[in-house]
C-alpha atoms as a PDB file:
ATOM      1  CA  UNK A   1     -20.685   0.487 -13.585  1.00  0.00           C
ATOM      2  CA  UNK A   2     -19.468   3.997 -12.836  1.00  0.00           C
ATOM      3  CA  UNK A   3     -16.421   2.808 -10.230  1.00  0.00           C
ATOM      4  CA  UNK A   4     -15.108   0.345 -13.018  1.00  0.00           C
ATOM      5  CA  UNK A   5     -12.020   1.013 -14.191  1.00  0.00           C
ATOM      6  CA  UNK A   6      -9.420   3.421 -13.774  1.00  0.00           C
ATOM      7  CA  UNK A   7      -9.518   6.530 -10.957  1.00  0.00           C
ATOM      8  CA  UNK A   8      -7.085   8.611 -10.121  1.00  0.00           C
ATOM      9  CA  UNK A   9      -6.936   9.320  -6.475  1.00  0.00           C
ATOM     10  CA  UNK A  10      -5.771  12.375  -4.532  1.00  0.00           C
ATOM     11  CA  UNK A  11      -4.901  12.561  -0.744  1.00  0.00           C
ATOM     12  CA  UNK A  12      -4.478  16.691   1.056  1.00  0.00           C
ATOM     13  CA  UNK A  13      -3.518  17.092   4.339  1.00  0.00           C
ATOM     14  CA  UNK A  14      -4.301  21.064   4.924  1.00  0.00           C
ATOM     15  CA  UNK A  15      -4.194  23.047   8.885  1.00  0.00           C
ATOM     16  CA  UNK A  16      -6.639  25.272   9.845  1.00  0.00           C
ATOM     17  CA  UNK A  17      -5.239  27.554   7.757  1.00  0.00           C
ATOM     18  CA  UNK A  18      -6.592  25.938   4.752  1.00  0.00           C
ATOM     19  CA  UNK A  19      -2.775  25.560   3.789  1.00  0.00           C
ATOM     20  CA  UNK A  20      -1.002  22.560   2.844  1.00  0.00           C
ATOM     21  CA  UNK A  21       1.172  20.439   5.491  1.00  0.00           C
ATOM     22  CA  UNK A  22       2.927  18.656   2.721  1.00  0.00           C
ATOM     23  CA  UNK A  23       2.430  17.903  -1.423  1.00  0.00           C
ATOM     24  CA  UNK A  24      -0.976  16.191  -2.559  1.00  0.00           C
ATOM     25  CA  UNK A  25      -0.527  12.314  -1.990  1.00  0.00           C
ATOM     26  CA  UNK A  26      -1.310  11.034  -5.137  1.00  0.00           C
ATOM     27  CA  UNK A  27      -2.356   7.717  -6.689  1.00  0.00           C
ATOM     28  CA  UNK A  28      -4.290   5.451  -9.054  1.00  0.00           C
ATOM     29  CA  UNK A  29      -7.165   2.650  -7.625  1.00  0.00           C
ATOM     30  CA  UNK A  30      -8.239   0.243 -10.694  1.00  0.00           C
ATOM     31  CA  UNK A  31     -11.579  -1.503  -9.211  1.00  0.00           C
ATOM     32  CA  UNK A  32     -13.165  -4.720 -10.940  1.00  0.00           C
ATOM     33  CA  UNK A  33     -16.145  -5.796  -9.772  1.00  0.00           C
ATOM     34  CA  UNK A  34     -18.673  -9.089 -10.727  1.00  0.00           C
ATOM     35  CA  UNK A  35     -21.731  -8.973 -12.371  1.00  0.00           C
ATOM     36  CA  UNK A  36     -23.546  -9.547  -9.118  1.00  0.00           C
ATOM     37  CA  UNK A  37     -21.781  -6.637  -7.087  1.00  0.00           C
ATOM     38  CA  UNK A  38     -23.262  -3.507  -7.067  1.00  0.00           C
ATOM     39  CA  UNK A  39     -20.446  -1.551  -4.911  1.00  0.00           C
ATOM     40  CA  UNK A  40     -16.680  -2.047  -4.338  1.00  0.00           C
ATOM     41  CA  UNK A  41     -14.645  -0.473  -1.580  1.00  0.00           C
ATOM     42  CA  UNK A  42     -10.786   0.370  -1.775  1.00  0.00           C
ATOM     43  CA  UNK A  43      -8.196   0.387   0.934  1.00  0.00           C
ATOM     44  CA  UNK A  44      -6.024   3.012   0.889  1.00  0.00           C
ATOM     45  CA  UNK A  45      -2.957   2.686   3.183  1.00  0.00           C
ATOM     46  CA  UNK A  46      -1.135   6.013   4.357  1.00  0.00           C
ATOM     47  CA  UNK A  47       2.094   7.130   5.284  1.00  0.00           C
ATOM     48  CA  UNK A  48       2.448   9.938   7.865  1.00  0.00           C
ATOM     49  CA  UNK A  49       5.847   9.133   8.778  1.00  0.00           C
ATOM     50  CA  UNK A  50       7.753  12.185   9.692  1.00  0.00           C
ATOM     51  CA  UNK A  51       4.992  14.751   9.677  1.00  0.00           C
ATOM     52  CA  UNK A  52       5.710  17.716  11.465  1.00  0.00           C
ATOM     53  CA  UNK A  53       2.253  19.269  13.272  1.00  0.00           C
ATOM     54  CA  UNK A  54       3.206  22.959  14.032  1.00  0.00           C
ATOM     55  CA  UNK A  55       0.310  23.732  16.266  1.00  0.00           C
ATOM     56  CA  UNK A  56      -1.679  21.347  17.882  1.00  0.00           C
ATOM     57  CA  UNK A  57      -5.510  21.902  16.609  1.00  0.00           C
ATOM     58  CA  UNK A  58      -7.891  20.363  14.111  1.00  0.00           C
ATOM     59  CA  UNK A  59      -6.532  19.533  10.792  1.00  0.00           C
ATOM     60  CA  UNK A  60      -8.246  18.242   7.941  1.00  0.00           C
ATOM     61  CA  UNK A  61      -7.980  15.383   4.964  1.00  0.00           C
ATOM     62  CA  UNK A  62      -9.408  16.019   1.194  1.00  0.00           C
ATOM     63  CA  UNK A  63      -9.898  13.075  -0.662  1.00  0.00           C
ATOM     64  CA  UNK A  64     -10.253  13.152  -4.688  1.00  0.00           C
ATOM     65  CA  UNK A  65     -11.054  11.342  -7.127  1.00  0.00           C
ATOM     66  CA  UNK A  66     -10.852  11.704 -10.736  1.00  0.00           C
ATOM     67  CA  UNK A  67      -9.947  15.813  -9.439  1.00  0.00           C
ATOM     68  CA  UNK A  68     -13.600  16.584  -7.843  1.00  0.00           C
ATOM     69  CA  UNK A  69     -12.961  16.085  -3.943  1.00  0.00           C
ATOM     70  CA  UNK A  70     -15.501  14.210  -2.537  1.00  0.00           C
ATOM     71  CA  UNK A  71     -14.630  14.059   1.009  1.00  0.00           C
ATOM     72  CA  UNK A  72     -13.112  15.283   4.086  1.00  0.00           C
ATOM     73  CA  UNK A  73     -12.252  13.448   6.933  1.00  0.00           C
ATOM     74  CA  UNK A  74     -11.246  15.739  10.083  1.00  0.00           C
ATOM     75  CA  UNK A  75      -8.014  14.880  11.753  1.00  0.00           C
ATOM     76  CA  UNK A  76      -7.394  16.233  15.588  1.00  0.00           C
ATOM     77  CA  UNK A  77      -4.222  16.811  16.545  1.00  0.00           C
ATOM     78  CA  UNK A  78      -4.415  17.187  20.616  1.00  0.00           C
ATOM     79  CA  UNK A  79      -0.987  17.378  22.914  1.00  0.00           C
ATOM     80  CA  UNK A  80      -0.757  14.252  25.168  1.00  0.00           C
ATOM     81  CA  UNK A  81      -1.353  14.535  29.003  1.00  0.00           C
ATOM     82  CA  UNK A  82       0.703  13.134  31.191  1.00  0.00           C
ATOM     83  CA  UNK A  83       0.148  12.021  34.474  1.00  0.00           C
ATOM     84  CA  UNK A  84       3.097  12.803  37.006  1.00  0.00           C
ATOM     85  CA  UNK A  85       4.092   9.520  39.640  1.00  0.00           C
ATOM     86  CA  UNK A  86       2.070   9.158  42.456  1.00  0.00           C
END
């Protein structure tokens, strides 16, 4: 089974740009799975702690594995409304 094994995993956070916000996460997922499974899903848990947004727009995530991205998620970046006291 193809997902067996070892993978290396890459995590890019780009702007609309296209350009990097920070460096690649990066990251290794080792899957086992039974004879009887035909899939396996891996969580991945992310730290955004101190991430500086410059603009407020639509950003976007690359995720890679073994080097050949395979997805992207979109990630929206919106300023917060406030509501003033009645």
């Amino acid at each position: 089974k193809m997902e067996e094994g070892a993978h290396k995993v890459g995590l890019q956070l780009v702007n609309p740009d296209g350009i990097p916000v920070f460096q690649s996460m990066e990251g290794e997922v080792n899957p086992r799975m039974g004879d009887d499974v035909g899939s396996v899903a891996v969580n991945l848990i992310l730290n955004f702690q101190n991430v500086k947004f410059d603009v407020f727009a639509d950003y976007q995530i690359n995720l890679a594995i073994d080097d050949e991205t395979l997805s992207t998620l979109p990630l929206r970046v919106r300023k917060l409304q406030t509501q003033r006291p009645a």
